[in-house]
N, C-alpha and C. Protein backbone atom coordinates (compact mmCIF):
# COMPACT_ATOMS: atom_id res chain seq x y z
N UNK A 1 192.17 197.29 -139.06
CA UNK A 1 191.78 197.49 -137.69
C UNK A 1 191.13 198.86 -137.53
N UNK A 2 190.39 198.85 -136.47
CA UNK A 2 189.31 200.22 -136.48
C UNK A 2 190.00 201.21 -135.61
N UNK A 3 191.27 201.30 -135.27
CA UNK A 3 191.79 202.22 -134.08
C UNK A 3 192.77 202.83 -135.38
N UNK A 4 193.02 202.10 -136.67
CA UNK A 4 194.01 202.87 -137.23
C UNK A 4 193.13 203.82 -138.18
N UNK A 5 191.71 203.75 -138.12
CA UNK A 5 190.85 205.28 -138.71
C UNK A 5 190.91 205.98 -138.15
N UNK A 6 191.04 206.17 -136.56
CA UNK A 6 190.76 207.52 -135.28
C UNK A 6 192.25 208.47 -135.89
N UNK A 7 191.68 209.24 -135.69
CA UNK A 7 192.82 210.73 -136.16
C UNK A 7 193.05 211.67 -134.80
N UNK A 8 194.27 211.92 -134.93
CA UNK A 8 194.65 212.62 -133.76
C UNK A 8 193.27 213.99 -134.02
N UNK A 9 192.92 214.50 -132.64
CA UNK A 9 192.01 215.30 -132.70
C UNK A 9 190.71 214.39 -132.57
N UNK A 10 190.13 213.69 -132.85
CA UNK A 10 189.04 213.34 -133.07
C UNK A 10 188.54 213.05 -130.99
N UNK A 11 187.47 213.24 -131.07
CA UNK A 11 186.72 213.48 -130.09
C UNK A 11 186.35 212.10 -129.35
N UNK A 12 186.80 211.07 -127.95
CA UNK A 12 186.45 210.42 -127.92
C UNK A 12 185.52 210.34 -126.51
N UNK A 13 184.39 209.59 -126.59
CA UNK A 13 183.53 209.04 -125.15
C UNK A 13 183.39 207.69 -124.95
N UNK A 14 184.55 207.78 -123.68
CA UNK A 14 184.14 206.41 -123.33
C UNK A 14 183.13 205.34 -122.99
N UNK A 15 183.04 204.08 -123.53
CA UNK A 15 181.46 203.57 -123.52
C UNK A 15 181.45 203.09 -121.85
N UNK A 16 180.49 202.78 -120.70
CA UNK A 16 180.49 202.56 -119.86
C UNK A 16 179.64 201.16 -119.42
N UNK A 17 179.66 200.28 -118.36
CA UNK A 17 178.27 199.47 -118.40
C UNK A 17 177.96 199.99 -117.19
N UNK A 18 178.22 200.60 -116.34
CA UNK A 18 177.61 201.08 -115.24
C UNK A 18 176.32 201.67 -115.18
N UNK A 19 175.45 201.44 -113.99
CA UNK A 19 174.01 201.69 -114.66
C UNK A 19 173.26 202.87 -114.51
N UNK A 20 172.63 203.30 -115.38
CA UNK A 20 172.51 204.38 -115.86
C UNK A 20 173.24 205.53 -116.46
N UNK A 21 174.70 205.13 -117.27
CA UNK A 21 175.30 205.77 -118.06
C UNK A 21 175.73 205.20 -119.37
N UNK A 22 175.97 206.24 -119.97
CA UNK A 22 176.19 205.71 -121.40
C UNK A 22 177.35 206.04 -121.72
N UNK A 23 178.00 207.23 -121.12
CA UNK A 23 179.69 207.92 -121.47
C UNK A 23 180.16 208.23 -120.20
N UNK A 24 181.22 207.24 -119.53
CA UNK A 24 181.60 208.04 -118.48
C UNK A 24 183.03 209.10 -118.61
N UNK A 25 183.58 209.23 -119.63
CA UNK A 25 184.56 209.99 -119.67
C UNK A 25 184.96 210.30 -121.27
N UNK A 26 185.66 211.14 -120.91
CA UNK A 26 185.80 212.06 -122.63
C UNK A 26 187.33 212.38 -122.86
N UNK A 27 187.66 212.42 -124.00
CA UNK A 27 189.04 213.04 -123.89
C UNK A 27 189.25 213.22 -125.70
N UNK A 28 190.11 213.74 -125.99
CA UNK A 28 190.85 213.41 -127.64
C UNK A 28 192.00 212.58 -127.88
N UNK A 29 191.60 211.98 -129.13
CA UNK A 29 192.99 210.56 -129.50
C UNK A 29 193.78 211.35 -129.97
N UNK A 30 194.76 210.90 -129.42
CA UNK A 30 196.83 211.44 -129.74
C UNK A 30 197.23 210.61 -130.53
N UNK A 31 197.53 210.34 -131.72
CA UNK A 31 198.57 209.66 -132.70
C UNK A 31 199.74 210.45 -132.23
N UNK A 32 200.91 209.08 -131.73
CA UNK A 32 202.20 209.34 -131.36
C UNK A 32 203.20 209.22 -132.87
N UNK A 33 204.23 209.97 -132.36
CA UNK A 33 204.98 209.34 -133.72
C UNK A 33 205.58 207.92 -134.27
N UNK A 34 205.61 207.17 -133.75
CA UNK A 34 205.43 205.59 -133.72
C UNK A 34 204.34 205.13 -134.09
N UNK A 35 202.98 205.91 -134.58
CA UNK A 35 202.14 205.48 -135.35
C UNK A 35 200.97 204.96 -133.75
N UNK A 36 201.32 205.24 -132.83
CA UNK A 36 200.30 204.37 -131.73
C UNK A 36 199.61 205.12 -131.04
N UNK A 37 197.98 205.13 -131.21
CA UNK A 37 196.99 205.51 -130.67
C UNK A 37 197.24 205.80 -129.05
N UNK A 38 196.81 206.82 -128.91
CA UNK A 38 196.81 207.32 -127.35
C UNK A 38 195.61 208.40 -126.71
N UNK A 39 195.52 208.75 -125.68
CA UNK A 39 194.67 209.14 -124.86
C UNK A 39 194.86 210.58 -123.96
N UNK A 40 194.15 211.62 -124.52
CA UNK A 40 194.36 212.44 -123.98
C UNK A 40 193.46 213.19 -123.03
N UNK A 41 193.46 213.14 -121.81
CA UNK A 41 192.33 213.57 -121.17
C UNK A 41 193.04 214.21 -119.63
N UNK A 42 191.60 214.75 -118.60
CA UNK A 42 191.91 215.13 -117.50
C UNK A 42 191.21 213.99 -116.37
N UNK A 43 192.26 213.11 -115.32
CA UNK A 43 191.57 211.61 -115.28
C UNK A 43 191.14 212.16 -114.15
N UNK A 44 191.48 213.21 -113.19
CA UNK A 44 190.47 213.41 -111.99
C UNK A 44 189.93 215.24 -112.00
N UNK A 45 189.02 215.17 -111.60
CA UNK A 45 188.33 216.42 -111.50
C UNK A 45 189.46 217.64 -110.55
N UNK A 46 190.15 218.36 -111.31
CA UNK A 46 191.13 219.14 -111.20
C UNK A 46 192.77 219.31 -111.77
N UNK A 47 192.39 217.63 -111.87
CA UNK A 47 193.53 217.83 -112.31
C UNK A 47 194.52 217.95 -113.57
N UNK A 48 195.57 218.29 -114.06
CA UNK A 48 196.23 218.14 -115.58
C UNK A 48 196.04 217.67 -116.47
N UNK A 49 195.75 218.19 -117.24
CA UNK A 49 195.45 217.25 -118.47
C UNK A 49 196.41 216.64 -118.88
N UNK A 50 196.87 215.40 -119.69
CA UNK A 50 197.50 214.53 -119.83
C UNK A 50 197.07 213.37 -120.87
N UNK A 51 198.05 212.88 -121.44
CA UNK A 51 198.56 212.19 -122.32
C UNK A 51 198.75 210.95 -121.76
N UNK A 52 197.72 209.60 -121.99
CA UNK A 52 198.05 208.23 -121.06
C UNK A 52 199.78 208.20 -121.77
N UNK A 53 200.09 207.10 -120.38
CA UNK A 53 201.72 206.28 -121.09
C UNK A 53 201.26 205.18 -122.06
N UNK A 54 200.14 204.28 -121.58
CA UNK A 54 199.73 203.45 -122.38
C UNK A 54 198.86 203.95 -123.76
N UNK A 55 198.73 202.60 -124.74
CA UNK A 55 197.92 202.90 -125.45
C UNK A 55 196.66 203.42 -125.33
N UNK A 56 195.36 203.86 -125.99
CA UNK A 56 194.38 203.92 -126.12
C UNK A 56 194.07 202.46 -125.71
N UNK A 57 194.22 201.73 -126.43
CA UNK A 57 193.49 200.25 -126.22
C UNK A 57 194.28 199.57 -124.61
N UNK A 58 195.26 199.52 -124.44
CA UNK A 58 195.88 199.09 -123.08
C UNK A 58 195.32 200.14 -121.90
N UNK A 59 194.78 201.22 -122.06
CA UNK A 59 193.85 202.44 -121.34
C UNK A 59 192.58 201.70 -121.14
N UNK A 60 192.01 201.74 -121.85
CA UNK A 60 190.12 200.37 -121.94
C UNK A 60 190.55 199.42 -121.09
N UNK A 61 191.31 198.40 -121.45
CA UNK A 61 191.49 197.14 -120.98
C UNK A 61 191.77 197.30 -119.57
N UNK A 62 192.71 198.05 -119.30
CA UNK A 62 192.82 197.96 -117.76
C UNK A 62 191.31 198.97 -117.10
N UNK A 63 190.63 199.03 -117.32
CA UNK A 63 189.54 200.08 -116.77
C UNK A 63 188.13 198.51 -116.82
N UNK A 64 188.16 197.85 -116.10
CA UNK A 64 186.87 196.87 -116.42
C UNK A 64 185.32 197.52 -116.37
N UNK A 65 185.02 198.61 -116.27
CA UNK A 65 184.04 199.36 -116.24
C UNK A 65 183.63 200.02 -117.69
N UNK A 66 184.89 199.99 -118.70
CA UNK A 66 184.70 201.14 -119.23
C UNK A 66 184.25 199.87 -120.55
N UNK A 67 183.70 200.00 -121.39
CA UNK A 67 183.17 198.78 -122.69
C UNK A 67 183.57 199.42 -124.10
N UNK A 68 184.22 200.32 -124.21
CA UNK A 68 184.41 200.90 -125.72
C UNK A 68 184.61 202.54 -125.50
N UNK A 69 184.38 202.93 -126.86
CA UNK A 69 184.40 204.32 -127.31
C UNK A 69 183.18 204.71 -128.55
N UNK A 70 183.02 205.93 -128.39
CA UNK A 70 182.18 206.54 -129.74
C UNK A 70 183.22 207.79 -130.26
N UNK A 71 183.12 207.51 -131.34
CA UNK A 71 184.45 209.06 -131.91
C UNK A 71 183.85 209.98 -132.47
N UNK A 72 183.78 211.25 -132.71
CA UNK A 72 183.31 211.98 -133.15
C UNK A 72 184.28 212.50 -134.13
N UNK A 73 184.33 213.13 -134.76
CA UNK A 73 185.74 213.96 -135.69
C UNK A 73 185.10 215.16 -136.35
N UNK A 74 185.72 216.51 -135.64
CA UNK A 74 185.00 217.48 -136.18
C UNK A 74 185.57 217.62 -137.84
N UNK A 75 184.47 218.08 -138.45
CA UNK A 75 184.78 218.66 -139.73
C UNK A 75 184.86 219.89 -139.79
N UNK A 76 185.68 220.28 -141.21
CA UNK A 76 185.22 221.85 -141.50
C UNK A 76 184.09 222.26 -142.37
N UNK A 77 183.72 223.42 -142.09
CA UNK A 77 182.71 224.00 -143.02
C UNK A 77 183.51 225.07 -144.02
N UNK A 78 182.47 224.83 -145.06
CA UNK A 78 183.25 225.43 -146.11
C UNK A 78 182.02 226.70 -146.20
């Protein structure tokens, strides 16, 4: 499955179909200790940043606007 490559840290943008966007929101994936993908972001303009209760994937699903993710994962330079 493709959610068990994302690494805590890695950079995610949510995919959108709304029109004229391509990312409506950003945050970094949390690997919990139970091994389960999660969501870390700030969901309104001011406020806390935060850790969803739900999964990453149960986060998408309930959002009918939102169509996916793109991940980024910074590297190091040597």
């Amino acid at each position: 499955m493709f959610a068990d490559k994302i690494e805590t840290g890695s950079l995610l943008g949510i995919t959108t179909n709304m029109e004229g966007m391509d990312i409506a929101h950003t945050g970094i994936a949390i690997r919990m200790e139970n091994g389960a993908l999660h969501f870390m972001h700030a969901p309104i303009t001011g406020s806390k940043v935060q850790i969803t209760e739900m999964t990453l994937h149960d986060y998408l699903a309930s959002h009918p606007k939102q169509t996916g993710i793109i991940v980024a994962k910074v590297l190091e330079t040597k």
